[in-house]
Protein backbone atom coordinates (compact mmCIF):
# COMPACT_ATOMS: atom_id res chain seq x y z
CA UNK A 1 -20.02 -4.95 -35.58
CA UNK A 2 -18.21 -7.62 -33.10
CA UNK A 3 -14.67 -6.10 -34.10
CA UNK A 4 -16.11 -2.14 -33.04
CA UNK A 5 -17.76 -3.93 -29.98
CA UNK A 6 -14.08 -5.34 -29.03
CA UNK A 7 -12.30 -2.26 -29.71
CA UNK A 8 -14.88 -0.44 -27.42
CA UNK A 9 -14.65 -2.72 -24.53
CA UNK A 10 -10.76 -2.82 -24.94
CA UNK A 11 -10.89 0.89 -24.91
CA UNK A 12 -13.26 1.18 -21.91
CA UNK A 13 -10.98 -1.48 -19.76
CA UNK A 14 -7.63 0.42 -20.53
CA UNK A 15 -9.58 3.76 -19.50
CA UNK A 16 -10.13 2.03 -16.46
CA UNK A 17 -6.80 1.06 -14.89
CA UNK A 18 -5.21 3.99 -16.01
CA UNK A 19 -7.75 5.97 -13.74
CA UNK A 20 -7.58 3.49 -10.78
CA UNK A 21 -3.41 3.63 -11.31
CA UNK A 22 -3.41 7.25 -10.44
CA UNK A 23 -6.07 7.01 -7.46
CA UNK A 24 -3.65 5.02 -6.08
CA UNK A 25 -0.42 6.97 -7.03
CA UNK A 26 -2.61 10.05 -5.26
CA UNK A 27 -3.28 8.03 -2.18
CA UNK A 28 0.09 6.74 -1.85
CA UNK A 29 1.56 10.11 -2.25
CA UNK A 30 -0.95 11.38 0.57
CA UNK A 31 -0.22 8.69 3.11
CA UNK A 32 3.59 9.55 1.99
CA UNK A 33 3.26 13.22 3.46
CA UNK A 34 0.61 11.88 6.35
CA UNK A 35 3.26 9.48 7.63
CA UNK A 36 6.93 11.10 6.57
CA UNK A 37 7.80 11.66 10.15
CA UNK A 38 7.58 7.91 10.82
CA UNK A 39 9.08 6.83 8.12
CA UNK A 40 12.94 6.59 9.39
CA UNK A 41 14.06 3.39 6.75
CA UNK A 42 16.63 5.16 4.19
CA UNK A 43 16.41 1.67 2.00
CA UNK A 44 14.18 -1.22 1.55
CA UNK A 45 15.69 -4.00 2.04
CA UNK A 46 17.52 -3.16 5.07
CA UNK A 47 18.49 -5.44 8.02
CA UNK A 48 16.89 -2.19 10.36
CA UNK A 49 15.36 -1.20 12.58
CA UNK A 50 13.62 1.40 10.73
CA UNK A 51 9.82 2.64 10.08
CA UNK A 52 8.83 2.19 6.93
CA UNK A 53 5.09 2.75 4.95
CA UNK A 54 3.06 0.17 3.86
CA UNK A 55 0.30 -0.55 2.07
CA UNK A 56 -1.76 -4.40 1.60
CA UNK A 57 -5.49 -5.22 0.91
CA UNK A 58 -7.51 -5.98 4.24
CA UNK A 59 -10.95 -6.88 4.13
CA UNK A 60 -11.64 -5.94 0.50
CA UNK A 61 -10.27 -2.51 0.89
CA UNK A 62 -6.75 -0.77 0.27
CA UNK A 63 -4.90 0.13 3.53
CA UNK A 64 -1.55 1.67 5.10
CA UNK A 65 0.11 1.29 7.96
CA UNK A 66 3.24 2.06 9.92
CA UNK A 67 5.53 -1.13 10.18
CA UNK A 68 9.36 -1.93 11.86
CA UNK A 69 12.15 -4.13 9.71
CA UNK A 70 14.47 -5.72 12.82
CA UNK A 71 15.95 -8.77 11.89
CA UNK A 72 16.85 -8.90 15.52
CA UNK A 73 13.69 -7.61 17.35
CA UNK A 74 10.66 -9.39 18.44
CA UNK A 75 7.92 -6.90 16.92
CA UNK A 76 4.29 -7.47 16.55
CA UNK A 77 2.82 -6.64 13.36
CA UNK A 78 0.99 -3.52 12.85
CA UNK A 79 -2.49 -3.07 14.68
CA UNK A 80 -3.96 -0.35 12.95
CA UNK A 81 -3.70 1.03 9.55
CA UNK A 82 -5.48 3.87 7.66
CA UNK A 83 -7.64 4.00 4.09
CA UNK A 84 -7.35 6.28 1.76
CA UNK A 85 -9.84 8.89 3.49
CA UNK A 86 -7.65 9.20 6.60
CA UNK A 87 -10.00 6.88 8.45
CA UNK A 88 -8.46 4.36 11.07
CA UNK A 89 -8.76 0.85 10.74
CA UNK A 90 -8.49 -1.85 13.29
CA UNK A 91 -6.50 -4.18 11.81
CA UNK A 92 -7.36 -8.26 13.18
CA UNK A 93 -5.02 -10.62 12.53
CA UNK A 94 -2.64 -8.95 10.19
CA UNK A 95 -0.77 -12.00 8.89
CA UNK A 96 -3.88 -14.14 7.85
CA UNK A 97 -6.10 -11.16 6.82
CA UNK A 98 -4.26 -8.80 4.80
CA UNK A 99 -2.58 -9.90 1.62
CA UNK A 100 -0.67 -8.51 -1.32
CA UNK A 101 1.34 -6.17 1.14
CA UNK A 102 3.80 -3.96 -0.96
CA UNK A 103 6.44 -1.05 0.45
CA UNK A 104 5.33 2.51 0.20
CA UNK A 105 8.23 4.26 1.05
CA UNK A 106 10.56 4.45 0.88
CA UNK A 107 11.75 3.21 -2.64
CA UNK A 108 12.19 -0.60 -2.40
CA UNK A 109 15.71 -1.42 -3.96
CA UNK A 110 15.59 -3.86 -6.51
């Protein structure tokens, strides 16, 4: 009984993140489209300056945002950013308050 119990949960877990996986693939293929005409980076990593499309967790919730890569600029980071509705988010205090901040687009070269 504990070894179909396992096999269940196992089963229900892996059901899971496959799911939440493409919600995100989706989302990140909609802000793709949403933002492609401010998205001027070719590469990732790139000494710039370019636009390129980001995406980090603020506040609990997935967002994406517009941000610049200038070694040689003095740039603010992004203000604003957008969930996966469309909605805009004020963004406070970008560098303490949103983490695990990943490239969008384009591609990031390994």
């Amino acid at each position: 009984m504990r070894t179909i119990y396992a096999l269940l949960t196992i089963l229900f877990f892996s059901a899971c993140s496959k799911s939440a996986n493409k919600v995100n693939e989706d989302c990140d293929a909609q802000m793709i489209a949403k933002f492609k005409d401010q998205i001027t980076c070719v590469e990732v990593p790139t000494m710039g300056p370019c636009n390129y499309l980001g995406k980090g967790v603020y506040k609990g919730a997935l967002i994406y945002f517009i941000d610049i890569i200038c070694a040689t600029c003095n740039t603010i980071p992004p203000q604003e950013g957008y969930n996966c509705d469309g909605e805009k988010v004020a963004i406070e205090n970008f560098n303490q308050n949103v983490t695990n901040v990943k490239v969008v687009s384009p591609e990031k070269k390994n």
